[in-house]
C-alpha atoms as a PDB file:
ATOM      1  CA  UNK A   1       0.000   0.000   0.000  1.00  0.00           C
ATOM      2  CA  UNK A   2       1.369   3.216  -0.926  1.00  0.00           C
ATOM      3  CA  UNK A   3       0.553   6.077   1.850  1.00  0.00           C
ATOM      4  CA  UNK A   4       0.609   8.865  -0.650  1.00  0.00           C
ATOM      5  CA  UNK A   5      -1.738   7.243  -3.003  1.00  0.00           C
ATOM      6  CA  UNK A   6      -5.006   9.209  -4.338  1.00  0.00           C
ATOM      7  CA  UNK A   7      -7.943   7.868  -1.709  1.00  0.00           C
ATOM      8  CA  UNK A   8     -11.782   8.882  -2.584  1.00  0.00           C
ATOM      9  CA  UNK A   9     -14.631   8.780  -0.337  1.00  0.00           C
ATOM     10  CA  UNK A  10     -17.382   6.250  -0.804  1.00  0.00           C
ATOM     11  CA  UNK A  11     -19.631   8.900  -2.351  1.00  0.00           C
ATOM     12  CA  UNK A  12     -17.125   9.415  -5.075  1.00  0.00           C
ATOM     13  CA  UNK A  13     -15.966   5.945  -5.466  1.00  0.00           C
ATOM     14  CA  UNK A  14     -20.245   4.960  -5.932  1.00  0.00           C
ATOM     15  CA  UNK A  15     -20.282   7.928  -8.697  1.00  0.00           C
ATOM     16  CA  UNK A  16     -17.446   6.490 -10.135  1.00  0.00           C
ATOM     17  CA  UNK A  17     -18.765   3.194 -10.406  1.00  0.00           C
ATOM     18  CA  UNK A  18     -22.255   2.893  -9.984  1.00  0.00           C
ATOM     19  CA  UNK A  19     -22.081   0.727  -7.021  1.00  0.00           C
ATOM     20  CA  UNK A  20     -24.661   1.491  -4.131  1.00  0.00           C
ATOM     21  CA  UNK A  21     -22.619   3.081  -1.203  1.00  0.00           C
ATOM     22  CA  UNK A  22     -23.582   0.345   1.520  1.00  0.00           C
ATOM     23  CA  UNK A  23     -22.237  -2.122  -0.958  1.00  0.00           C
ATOM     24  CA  UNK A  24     -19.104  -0.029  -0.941  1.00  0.00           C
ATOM     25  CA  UNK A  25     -18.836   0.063   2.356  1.00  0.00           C
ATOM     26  CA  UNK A  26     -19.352  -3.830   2.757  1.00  0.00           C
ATOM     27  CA  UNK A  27     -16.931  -4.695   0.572  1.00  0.00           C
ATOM     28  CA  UNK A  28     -14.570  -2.653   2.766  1.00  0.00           C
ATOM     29  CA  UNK A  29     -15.554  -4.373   5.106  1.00  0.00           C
ATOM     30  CA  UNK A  30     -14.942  -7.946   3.901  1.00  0.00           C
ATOM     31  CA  UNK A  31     -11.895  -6.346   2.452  1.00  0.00           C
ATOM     32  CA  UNK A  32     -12.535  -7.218  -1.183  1.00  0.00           C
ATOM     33  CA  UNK A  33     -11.293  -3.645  -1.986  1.00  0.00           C
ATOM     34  CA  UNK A  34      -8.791  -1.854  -0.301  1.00  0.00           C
ATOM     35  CA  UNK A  35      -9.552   1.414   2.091  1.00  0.00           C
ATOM     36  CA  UNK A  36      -8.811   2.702   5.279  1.00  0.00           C
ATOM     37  CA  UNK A  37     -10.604   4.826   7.814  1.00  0.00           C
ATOM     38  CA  UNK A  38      -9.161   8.187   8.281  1.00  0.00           C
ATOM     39  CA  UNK A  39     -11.276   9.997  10.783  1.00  0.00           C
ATOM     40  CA  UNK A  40     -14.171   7.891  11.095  1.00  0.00           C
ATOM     41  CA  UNK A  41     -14.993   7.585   7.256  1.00  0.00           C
ATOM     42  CA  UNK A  42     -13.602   5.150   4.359  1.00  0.00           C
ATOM     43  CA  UNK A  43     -10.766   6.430   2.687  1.00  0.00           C
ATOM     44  CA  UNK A  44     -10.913   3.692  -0.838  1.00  0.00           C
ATOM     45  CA  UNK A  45      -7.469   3.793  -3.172  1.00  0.00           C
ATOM     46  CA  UNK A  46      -7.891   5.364  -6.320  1.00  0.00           C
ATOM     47  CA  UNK A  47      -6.306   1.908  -7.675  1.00  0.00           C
ATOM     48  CA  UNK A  48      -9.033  -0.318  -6.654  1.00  0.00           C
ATOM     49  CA  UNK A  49     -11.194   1.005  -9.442  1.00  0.00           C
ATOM     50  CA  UNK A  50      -9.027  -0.984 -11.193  1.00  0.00           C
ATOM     51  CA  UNK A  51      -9.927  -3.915  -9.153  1.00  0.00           C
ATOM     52  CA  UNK A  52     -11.680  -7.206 -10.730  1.00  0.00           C
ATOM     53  CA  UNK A  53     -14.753  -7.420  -8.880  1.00  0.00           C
ATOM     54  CA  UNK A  54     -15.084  -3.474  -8.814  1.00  0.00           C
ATOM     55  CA  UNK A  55     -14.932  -4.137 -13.057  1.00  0.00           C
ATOM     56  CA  UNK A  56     -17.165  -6.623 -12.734  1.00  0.00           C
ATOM     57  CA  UNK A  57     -19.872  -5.238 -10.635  1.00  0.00           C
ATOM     58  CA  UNK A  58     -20.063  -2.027 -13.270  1.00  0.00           C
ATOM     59  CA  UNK A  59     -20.634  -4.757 -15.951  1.00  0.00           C
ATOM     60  CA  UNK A  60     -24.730  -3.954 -15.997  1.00  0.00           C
ATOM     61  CA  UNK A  61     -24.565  -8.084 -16.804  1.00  0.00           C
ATOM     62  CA  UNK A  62     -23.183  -8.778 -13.467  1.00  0.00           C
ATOM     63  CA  UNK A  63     -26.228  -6.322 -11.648  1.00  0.00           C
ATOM     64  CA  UNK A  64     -28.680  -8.891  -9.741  1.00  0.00           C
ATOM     65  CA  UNK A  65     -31.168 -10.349 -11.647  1.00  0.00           C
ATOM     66  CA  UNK A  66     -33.970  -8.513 -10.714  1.00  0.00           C
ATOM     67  CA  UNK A  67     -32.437  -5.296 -11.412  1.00  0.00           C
ATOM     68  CA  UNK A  68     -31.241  -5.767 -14.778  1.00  0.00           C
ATOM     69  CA  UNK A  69     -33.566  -5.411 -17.596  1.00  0.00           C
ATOM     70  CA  UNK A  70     -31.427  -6.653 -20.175  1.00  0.00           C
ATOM     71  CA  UNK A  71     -30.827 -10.124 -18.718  1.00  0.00           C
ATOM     72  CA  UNK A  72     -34.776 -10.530 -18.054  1.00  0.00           C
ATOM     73  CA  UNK A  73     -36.507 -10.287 -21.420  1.00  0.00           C
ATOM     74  CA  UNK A  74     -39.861 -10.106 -21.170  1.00  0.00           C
ATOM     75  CA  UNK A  75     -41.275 -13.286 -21.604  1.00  0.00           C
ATOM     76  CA  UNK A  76     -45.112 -14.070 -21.127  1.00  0.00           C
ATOM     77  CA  UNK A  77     -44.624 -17.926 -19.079  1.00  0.00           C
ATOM     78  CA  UNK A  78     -43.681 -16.609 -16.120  1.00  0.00           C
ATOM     79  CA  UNK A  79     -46.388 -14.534 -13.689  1.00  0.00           C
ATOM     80  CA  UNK A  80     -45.129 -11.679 -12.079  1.00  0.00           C
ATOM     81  CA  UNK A  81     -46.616  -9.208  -9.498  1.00  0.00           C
ATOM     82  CA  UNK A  82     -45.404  -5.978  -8.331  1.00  0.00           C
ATOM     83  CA  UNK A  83     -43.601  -5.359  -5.366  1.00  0.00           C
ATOM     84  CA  UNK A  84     -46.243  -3.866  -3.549  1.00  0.00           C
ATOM     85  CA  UNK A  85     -48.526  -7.002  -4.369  1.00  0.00           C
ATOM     86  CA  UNK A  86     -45.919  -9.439  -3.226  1.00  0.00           C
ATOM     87  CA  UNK A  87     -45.144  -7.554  -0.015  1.00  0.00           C
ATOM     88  CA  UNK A  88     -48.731  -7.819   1.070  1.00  0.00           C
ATOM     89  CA  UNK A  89     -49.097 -11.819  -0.107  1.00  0.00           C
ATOM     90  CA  UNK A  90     -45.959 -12.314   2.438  1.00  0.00           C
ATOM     91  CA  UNK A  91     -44.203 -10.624   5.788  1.00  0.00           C
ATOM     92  CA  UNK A  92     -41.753  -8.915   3.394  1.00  0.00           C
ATOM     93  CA  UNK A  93     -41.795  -5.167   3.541  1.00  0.00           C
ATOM     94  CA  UNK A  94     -41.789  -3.547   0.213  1.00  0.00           C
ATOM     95  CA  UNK A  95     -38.247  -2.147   0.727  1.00  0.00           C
ATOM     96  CA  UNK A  96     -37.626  -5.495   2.148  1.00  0.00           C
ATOM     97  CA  UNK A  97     -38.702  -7.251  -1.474  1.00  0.00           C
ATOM     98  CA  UNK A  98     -36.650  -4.554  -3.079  1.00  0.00           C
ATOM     99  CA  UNK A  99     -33.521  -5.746  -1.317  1.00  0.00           C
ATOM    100  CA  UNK A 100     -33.868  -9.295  -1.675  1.00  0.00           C
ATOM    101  CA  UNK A 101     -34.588  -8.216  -5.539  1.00  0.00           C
ATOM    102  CA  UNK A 102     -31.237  -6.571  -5.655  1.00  0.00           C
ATOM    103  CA  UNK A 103     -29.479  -9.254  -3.649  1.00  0.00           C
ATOM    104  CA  UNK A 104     -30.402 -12.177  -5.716  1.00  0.00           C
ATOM    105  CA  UNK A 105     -32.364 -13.761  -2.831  1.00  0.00           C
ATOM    106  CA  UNK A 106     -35.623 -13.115  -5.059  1.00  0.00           C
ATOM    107  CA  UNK A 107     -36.099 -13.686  -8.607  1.00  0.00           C
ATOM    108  CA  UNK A 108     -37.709 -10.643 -10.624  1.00  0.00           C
ATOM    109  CA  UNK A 109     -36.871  -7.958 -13.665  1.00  0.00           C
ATOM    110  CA  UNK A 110     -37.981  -4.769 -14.896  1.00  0.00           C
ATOM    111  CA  UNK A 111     -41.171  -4.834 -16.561  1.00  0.00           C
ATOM    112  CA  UNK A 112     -41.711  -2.954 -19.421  1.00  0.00           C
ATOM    113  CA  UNK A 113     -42.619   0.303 -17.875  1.00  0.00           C
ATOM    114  CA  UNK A 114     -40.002   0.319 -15.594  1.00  0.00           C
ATOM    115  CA  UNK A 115     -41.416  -1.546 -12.400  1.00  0.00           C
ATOM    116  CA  UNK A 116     -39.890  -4.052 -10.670  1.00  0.00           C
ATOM    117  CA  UNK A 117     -41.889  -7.257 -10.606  1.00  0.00           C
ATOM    118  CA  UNK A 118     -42.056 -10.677  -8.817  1.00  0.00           C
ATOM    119  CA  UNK A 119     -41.276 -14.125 -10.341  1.00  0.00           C
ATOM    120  CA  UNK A 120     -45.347 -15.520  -8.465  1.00  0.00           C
ATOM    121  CA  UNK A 121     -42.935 -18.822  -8.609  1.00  0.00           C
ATOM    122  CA  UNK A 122     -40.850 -17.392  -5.353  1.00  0.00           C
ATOM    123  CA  UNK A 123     -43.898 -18.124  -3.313  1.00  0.00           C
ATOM    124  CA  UNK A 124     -43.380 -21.451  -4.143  1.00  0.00           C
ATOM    125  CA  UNK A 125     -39.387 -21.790  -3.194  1.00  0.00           C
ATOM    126  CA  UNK A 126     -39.889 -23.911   0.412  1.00  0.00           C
ATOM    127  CA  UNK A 127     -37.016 -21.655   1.918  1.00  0.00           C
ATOM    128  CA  UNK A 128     -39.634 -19.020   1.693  1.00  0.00           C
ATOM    129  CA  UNK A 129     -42.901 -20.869   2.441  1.00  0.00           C
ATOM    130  CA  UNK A 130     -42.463 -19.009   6.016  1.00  0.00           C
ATOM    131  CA  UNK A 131     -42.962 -15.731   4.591  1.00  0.00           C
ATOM    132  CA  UNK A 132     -46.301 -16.187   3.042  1.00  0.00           C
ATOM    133  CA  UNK A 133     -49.277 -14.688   4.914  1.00  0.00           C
ATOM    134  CA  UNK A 134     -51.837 -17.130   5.498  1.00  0.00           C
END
């Protein structure tokens, strides 16, 4: 590590690469990109936008699957509901189905107007059965 080297803050490092900021800070965190804490706030080398997974988590083909449009064409087999709908069928919060969207743990896309929508076939998944309201 090279003291002098260029740092940015997580804000700038996010703008920089379009990765959410708590992300950033995770991956700190499990030290998957180099940083430091300089008076109580992440400090992230300038090099580590160079980093592999930092290049791969720009690539929109590596974004979750329910976040990225182009790796869910539309396809008419599959039912879908919106978030709202599926938050109300199970204990999920809506923000909560949004981040289970965006961390893979739920299967989803984009729909065609720009909503995020709910493979119907998660309420099927027996790791989830709990979740369903009865």
């Amino acid at each position: 590590m090279i003291e002098n080297e260029k740092t940015l803050t997580t804000t700038e490092f996010s703008q920089m690469t379009g990765i959410a900021v708590p992300t950033i800070t995770r991956m700190l965190r499990q030290e998957t990109i180099r940083g430091k804490k300089r008076g109580g706030k992440w400090a992230i080398y300038e090099s580590e936008l160079q980093n592999r997974t930092v290049a791969t988590r720009k690539d929109p083909a590596a974004m979750p699957p329910g976040l990225n449009p182009a790796a869910n064409p539309p396809t008419d087999s599959p039912k879908t509901v919106d978030v709202d709908a599926f938050a109300q069928m199970t204990y999920l919060t809506e923000k909560g189905v949004r981040q289970w969207l965006k961390t893979g743990r739920l299967s989803g896309r984009t729909g065609a107007d720009g909503t995020l929508r709910v493979d119907a076939s998660n309420l099927e998944r027996p790791e989830l059965r709990h979740l369903i309201r009865k």
